[in-house]
PDB file of N, CA and C in Angstrom:
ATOM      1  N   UNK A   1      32.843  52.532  14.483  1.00  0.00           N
ATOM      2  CA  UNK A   1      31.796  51.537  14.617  1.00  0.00           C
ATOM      3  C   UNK A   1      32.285  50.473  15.599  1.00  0.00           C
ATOM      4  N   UNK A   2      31.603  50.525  16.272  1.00  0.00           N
ATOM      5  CA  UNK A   2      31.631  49.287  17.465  1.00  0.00           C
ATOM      6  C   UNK A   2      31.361  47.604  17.151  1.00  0.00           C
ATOM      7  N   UNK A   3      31.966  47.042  17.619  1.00  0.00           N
ATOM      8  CA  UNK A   3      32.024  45.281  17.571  1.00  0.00           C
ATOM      9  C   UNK A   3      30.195  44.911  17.256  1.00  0.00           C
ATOM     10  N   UNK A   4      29.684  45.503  18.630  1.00  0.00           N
ATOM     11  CA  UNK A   4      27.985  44.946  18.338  1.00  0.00           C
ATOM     12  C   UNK A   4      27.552  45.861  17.401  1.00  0.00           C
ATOM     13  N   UNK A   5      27.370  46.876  16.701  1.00  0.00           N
ATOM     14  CA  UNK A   5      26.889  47.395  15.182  1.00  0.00           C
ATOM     15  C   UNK A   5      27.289  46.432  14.179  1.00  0.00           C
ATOM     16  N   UNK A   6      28.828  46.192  14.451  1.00  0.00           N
ATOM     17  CA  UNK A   6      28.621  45.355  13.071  1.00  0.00           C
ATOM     18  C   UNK A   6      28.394  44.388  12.974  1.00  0.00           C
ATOM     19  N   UNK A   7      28.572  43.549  13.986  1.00  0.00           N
ATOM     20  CA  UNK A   7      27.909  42.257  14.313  1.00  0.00           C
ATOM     21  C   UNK A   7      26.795  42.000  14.113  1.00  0.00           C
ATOM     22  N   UNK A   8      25.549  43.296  13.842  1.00  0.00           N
ATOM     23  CA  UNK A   8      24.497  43.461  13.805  1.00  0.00           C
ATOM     24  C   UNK A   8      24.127  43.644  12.514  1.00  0.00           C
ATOM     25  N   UNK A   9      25.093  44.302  11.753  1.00  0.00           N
ATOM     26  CA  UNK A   9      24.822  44.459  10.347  1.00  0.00           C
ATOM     27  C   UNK A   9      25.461  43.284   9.333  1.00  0.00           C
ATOM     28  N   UNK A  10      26.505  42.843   9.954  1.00  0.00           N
ATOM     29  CA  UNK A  10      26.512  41.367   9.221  1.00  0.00           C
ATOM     30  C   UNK A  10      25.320  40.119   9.363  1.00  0.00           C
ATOM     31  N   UNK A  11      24.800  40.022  10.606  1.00  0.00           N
ATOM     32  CA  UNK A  11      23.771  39.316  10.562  1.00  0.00           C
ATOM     33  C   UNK A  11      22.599  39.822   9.962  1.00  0.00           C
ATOM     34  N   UNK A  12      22.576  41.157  10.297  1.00  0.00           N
ATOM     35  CA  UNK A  12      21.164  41.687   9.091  1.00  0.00           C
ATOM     36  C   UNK A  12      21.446  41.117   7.710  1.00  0.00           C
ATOM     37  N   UNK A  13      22.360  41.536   7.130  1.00  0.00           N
ATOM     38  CA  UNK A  13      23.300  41.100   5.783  1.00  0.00           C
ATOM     39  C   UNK A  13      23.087  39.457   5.436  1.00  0.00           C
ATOM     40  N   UNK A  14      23.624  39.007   6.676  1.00  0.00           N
ATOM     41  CA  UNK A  14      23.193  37.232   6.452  1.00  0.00           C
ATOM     42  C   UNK A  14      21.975  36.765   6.434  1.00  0.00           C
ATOM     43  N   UNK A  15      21.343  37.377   6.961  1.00  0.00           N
ATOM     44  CA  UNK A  15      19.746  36.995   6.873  1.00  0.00           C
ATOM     45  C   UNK A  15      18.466  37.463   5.755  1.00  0.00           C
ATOM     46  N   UNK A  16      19.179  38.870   5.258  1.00  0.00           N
ATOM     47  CA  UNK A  16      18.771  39.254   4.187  1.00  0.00           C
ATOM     48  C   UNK A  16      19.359  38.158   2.774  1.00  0.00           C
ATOM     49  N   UNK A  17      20.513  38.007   2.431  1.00  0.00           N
ATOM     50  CA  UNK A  17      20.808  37.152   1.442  1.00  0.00           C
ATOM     51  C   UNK A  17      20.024  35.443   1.954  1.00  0.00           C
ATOM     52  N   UNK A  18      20.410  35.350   3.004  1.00  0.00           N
ATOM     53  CA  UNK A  18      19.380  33.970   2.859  1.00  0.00           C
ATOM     54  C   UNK A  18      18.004  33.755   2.478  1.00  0.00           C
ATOM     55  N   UNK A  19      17.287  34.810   3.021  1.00  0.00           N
ATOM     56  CA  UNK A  19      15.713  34.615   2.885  1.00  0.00           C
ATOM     57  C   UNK A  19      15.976  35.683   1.344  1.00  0.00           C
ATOM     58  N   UNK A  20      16.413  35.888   0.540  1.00  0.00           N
ATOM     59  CA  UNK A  20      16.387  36.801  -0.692  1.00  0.00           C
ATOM     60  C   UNK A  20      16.971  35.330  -2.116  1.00  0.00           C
ATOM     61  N   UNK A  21      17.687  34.451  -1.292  1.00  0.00           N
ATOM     62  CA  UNK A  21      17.760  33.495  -2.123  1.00  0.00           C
ATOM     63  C   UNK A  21      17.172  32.233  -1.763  1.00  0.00           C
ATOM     64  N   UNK A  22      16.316  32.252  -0.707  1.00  0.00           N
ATOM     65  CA  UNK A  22      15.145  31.877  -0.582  1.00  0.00           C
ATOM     66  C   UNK A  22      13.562  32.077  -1.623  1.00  0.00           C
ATOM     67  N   UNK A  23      13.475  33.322  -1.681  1.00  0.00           N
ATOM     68  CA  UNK A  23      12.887  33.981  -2.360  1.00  0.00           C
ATOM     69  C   UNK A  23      12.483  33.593  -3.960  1.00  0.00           C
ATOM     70  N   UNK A  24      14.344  33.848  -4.197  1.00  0.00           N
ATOM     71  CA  UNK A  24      14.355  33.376  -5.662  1.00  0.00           C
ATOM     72  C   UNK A  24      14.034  31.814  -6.195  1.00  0.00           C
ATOM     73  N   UNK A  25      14.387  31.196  -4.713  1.00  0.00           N
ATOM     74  CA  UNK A  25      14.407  29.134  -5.219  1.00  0.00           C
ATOM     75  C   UNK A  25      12.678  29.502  -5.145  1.00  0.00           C
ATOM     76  N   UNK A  26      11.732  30.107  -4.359  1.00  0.00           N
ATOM     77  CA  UNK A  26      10.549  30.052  -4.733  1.00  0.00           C
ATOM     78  C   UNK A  26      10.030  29.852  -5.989  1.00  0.00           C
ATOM     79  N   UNK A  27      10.599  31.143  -6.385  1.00  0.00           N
ATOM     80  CA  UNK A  27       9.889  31.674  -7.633  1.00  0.00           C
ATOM     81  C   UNK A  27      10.565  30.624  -9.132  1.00  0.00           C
ATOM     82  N   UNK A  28      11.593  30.102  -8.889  1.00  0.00           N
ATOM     83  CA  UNK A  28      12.117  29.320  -9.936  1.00  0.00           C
ATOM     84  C   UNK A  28      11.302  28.518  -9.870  1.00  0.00           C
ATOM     85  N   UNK A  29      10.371  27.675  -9.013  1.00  0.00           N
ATOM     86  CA  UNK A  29       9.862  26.375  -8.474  1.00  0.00           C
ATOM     87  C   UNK A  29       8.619  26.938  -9.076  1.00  0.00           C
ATOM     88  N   UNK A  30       7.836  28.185  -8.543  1.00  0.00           N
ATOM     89  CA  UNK A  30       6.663  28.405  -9.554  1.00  0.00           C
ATOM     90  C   UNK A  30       6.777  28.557 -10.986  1.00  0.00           C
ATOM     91  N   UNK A  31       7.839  29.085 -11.926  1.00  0.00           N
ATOM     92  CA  UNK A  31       7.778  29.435 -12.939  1.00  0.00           C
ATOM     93  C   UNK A  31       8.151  28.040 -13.459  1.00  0.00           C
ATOM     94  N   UNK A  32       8.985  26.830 -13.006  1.00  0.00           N
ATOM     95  CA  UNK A  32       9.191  25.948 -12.958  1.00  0.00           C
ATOM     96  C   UNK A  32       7.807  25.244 -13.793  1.00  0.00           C
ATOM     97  N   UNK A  33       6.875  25.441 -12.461  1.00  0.00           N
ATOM     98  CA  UNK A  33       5.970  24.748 -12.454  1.00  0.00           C
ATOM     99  C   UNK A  33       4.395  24.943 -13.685  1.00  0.00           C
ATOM    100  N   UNK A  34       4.734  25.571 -13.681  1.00  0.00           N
ATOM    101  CA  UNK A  34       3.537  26.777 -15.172  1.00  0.00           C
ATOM    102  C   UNK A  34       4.059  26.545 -16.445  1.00  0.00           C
ATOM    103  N   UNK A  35       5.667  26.222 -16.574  1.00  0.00           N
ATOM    104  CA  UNK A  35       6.266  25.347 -17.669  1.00  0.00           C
ATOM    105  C   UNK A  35       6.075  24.282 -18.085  1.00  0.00           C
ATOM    106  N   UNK A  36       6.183  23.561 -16.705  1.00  0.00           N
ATOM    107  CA  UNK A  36       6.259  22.302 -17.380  1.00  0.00           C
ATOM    108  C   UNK A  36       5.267  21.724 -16.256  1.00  0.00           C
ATOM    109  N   UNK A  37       4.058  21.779 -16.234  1.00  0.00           N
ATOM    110  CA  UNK A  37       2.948  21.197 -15.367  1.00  0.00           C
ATOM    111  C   UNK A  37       2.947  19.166 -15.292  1.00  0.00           C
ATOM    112  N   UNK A  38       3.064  18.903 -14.162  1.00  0.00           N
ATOM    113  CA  UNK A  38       2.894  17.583 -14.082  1.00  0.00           C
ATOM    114  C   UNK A  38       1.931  16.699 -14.966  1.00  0.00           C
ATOM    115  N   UNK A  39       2.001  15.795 -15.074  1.00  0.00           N
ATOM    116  CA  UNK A  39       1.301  15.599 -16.446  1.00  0.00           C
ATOM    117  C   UNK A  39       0.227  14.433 -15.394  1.00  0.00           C
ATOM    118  N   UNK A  40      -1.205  14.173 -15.881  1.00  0.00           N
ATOM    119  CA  UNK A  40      -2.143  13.462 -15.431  1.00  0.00           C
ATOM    120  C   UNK A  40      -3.193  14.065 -13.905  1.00  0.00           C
ATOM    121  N   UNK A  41      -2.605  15.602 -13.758  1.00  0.00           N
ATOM    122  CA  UNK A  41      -3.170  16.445 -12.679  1.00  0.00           C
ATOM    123  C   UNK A  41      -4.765  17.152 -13.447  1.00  0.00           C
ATOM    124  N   UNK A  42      -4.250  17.113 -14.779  1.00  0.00           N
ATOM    125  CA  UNK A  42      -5.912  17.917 -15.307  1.00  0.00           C
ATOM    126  C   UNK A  42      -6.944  17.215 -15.558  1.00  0.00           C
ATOM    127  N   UNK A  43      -6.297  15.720 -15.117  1.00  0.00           N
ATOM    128  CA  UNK A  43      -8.037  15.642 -15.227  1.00  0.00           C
ATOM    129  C   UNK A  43      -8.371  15.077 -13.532  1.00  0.00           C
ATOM    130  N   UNK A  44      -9.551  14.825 -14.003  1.00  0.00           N
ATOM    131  CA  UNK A  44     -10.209  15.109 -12.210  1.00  0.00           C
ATOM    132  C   UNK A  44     -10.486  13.562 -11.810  1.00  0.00           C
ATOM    133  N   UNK A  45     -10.478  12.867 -11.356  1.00  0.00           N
ATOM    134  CA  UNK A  45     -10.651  11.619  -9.882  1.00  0.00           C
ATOM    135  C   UNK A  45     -12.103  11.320 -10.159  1.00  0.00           C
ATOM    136  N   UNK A  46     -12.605  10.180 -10.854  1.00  0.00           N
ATOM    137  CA  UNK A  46     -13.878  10.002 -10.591  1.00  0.00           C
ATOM    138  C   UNK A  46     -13.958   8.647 -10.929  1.00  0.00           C
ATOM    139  N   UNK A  47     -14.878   8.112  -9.671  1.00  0.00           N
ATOM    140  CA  UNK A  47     -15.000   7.095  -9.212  1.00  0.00           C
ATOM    141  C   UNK A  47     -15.819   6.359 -10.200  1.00  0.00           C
ATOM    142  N   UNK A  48     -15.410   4.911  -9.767  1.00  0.00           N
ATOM    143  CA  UNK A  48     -16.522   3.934 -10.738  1.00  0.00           C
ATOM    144  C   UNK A  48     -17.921   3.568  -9.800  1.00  0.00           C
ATOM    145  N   UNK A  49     -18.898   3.445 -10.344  1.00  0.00           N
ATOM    146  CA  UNK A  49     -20.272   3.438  -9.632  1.00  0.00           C
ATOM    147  C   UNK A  49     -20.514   2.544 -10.047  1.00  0.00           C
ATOM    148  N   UNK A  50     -21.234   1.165  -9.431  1.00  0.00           N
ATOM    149  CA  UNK A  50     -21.920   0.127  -9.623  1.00  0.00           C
ATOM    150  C   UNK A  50     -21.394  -0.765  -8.487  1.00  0.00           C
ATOM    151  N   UNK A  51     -21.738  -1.990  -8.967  1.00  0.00           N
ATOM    152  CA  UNK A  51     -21.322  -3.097  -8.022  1.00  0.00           C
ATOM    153  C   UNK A  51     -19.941  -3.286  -8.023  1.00  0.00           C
ATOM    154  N   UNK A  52     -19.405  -3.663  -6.281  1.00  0.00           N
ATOM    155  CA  UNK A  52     -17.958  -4.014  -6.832  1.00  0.00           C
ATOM    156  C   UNK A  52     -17.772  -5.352  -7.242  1.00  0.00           C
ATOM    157  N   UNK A  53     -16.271  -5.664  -8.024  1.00  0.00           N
ATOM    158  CA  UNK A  53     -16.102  -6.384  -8.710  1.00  0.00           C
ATOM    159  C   UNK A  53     -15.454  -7.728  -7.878  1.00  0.00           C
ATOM    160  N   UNK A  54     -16.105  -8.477  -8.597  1.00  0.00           N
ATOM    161  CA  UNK A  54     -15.765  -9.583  -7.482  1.00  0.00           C
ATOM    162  C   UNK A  54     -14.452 -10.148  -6.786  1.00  0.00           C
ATOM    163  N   UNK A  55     -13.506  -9.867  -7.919  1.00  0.00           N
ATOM    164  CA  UNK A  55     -11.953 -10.077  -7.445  1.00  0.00           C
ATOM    165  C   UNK A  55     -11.761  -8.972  -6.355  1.00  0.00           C
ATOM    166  N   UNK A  56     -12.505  -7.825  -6.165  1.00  0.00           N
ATOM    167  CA  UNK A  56     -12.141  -7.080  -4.925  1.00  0.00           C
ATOM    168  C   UNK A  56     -12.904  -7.725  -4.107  1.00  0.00           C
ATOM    169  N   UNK A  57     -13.425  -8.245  -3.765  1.00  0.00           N
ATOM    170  CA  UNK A  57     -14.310  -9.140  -2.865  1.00  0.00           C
ATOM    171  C   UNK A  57     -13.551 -10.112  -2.172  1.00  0.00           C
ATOM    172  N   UNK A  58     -13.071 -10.777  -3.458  1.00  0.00           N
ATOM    173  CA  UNK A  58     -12.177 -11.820  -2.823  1.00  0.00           C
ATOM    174  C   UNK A  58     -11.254 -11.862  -2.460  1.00  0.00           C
ATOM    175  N   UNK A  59      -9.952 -10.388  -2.679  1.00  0.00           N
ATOM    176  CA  UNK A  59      -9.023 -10.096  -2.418  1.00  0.00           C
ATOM    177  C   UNK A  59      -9.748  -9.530  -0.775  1.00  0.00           C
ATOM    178  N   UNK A  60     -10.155  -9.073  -0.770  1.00  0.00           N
ATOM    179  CA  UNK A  60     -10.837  -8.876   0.669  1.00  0.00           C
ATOM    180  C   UNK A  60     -10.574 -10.010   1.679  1.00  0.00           C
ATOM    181  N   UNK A  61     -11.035 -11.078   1.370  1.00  0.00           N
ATOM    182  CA  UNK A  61     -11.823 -12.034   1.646  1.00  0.00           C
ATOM    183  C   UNK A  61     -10.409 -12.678   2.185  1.00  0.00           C
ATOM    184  N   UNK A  62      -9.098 -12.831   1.285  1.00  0.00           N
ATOM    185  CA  UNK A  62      -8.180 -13.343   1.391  1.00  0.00           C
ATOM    186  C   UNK A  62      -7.558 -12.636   2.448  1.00  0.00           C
ATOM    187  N   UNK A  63      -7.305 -11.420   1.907  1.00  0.00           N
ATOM    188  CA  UNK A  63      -6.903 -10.430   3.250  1.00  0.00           C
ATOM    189  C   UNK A  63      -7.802 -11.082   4.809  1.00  0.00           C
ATOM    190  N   UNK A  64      -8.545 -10.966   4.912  1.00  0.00           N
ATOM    191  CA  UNK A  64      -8.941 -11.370   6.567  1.00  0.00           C
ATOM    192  C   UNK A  64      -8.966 -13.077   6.584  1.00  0.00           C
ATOM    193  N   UNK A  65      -8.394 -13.605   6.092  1.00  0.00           N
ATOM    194  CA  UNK A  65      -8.002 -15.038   6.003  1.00  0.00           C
ATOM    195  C   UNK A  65      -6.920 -15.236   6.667  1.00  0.00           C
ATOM    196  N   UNK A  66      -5.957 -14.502   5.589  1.00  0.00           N
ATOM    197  CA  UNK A  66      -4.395 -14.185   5.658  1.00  0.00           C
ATOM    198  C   UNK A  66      -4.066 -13.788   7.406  1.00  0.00           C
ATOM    199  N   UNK A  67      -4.921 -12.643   7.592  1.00  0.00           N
ATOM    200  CA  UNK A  67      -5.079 -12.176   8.896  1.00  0.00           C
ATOM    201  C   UNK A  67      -5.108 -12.759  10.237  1.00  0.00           C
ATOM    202  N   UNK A  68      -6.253 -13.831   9.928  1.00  0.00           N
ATOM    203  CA  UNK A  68      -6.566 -14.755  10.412  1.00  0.00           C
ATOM    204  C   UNK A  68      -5.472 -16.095  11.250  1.00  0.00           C
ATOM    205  N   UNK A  69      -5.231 -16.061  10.245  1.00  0.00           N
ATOM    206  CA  UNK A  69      -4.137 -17.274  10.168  1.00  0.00           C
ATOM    207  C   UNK A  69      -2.858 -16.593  10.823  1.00  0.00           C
ATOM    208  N   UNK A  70      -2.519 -15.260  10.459  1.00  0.00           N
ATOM    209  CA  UNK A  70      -1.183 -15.030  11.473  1.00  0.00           C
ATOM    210  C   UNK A  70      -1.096 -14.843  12.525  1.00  0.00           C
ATOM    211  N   UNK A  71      -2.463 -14.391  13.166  1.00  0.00           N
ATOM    212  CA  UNK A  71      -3.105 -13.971  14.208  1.00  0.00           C
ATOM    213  C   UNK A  71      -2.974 -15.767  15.083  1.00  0.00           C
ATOM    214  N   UNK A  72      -3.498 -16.140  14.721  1.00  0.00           N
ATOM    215  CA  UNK A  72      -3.555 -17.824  15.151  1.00  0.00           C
ATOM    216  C   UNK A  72      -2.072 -18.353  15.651  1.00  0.00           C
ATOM    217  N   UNK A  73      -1.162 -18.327  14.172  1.00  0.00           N
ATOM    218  CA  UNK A  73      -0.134 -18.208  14.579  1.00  0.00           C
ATOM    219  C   UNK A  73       1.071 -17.903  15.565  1.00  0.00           C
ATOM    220  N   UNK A  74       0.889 -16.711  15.583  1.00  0.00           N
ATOM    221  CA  UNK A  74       1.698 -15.653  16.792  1.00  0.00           C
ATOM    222  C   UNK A  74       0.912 -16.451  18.441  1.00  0.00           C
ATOM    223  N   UNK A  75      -0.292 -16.722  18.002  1.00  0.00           N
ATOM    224  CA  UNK A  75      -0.987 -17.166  19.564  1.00  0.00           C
ATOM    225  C   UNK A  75      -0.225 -18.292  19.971  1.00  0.00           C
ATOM    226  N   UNK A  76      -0.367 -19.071  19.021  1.00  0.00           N
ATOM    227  CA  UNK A  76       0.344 -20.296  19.291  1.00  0.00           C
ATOM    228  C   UNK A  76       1.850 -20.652  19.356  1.00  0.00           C
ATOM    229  N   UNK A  77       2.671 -19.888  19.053  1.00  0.00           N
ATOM    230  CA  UNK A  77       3.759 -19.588  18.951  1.00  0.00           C
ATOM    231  C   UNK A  77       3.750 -19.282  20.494  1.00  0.00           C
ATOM    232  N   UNK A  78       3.276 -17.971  21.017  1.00  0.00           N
ATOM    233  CA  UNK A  78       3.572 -17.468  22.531  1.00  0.00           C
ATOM    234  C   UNK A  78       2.270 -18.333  23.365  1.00  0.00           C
ATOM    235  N   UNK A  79       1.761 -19.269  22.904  1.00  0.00           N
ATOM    236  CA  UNK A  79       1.039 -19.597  24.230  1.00  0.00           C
ATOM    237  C   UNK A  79       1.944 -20.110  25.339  1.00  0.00           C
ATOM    238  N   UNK A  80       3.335 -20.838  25.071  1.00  0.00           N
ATOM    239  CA  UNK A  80       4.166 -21.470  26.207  1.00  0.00           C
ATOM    240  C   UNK A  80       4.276 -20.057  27.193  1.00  0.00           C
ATOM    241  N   UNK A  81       4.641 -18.954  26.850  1.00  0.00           N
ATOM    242  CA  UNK A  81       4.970 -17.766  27.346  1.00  0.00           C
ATOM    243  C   UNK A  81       4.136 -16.878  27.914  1.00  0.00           C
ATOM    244  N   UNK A  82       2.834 -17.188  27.550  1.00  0.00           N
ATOM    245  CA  UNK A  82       1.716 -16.279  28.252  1.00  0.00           C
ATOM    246  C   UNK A  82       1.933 -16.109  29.609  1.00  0.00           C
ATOM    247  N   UNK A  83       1.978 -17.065  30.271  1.00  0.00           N
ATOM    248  CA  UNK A  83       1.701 -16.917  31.601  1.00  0.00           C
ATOM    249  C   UNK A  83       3.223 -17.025  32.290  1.00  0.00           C
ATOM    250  N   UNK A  84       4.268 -16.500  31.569  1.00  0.00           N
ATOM    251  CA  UNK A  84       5.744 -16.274  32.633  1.00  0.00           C
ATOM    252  C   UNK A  84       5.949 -15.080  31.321  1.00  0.00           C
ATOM    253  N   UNK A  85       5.362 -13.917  31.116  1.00  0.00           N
ATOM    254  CA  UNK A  85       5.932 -12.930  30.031  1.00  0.00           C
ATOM    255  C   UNK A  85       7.213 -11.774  30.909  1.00  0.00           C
ATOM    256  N   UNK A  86       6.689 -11.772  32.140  1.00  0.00           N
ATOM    257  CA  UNK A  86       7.791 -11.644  33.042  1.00  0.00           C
ATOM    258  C   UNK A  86       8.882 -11.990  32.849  1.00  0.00           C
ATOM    259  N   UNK A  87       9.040 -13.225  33.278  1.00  0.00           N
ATOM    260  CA  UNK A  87      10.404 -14.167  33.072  1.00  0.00           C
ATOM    261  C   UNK A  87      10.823 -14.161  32.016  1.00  0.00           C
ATOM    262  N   UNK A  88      10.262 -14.215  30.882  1.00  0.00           N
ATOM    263  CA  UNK A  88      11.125 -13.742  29.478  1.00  0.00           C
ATOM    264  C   UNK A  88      11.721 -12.806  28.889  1.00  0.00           C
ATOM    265  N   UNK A  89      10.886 -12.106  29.155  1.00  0.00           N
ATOM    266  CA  UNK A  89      11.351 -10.337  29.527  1.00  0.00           C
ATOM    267  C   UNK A  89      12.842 -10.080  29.903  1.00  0.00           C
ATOM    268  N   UNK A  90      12.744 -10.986  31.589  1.00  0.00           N
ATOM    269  CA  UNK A  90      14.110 -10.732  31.998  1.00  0.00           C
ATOM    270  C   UNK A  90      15.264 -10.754  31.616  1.00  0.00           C
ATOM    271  N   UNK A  91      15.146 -12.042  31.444  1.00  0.00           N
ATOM    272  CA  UNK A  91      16.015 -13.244  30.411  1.00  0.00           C
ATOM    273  C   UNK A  91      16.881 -12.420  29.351  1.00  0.00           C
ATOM    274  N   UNK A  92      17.848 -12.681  29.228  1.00  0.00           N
ATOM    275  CA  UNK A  92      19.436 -11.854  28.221  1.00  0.00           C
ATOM    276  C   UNK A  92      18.875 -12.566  26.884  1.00  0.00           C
ATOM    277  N   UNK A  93      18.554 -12.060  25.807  1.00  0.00           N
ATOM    278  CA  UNK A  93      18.498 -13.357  24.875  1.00  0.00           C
ATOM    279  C   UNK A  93      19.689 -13.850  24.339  1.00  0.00           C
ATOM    280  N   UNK A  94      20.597 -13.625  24.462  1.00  0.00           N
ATOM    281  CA  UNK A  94      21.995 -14.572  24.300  1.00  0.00           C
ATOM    282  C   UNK A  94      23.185 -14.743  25.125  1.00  0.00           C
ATOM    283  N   UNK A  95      24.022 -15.149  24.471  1.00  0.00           N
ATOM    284  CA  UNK A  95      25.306 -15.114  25.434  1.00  0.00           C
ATOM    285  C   UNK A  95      25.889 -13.570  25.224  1.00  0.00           C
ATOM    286  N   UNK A  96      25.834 -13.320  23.935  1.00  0.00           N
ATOM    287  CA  UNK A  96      26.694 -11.754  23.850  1.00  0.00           C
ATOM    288  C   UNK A  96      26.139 -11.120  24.817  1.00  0.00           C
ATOM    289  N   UNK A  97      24.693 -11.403  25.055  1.00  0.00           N
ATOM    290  CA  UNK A  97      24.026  -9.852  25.912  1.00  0.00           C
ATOM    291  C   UNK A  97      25.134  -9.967  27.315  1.00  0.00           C
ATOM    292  N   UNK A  98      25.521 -10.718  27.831  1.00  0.00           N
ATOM    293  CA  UNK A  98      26.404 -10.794  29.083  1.00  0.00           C
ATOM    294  C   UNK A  98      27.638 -10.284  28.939  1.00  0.00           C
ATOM    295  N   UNK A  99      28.149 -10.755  27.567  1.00  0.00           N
ATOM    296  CA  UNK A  99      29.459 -10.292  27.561  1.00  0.00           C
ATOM    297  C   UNK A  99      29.351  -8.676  27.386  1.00  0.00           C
ATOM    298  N   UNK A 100      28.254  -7.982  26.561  1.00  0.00           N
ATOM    299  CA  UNK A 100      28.096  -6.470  26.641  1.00  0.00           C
ATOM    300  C   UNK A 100      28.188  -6.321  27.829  1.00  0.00           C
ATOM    301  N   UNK A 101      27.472  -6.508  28.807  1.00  0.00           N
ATOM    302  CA  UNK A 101      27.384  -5.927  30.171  1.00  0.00           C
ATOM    303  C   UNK A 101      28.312  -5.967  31.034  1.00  0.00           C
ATOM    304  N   UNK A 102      29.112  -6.938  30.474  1.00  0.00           N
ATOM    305  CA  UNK A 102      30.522  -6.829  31.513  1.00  0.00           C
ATOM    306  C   UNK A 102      31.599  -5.595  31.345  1.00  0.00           C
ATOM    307  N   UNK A 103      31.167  -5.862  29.921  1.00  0.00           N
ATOM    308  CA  UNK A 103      32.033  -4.391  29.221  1.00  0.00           C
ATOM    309  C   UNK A 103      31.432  -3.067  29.262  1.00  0.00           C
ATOM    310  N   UNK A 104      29.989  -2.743  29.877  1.00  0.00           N
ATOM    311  CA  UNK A 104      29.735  -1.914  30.135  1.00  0.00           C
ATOM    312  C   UNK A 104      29.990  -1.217  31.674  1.00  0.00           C
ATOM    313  N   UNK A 105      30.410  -2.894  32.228  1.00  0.00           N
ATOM    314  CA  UNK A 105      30.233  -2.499  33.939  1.00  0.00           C
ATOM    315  C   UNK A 105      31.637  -2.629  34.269  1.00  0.00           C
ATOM    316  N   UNK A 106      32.539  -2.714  32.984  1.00  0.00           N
ATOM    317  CA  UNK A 106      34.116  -3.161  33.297  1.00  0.00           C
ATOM    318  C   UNK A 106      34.321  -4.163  34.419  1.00  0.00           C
ATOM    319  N   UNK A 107      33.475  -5.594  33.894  1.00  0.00           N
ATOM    320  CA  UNK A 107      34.242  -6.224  34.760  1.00  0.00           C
ATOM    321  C   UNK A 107      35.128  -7.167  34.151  1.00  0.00           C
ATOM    322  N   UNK A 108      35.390  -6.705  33.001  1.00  0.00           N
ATOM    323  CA  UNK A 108      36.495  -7.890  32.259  1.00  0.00           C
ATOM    324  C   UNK A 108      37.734  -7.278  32.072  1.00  0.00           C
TER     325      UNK A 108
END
């Protein structure tokens, strides 16, 4: 028997035991599962019908407030910057960022 036969039949070999204990983690996972069934899956999803309730209204309500207000925020925060977002961009934001680059460009 030649180098590539068996090379060929060990990988057949390896690939058969993998996908064969593949196989088996399946089937443990179904029989698994028919044992001991998740609990709160049998019953079924059904919605409440009528008006909604007003605390969801107002939790709503707060939500696009909340929204509101950070939105405002952030504006006012970057209005100095609007109009040079360029130039900030450029800008190192610290001293370390220089000292990295020297050490990246070995000039220290």
């Amino acid at each position: 028997m030649n180098e590539i036969n068996q090379g060929l039949i060990l990988s057949g070999i390896g690939i058969l035991i993998t996908f064969s204990s593949l196989g088996i983690l399946i089937l443990v996972i179904l029989l698994l599962k028919t044992f001991f069934p998740p609990e709160g899956r049998d019953r079924e999803f059904v919605p409440k019908v009528g008006a909604p309730d007003k605390s969801q209204s107002d939790r709503e309500q707060n939500k696009r407030i909340a929204a509101a207000v950070g939105a405002a925020l952030i504006l006012q925060k970057n209005k100095d910057h609007s109009s040079s977002l360029g130039k900030v961009l450029e800008t190192p934001p610290g001293n370390w960022w220089h000292k990295a680059l020297n050490r990246i460009q070995f000039k220290e």
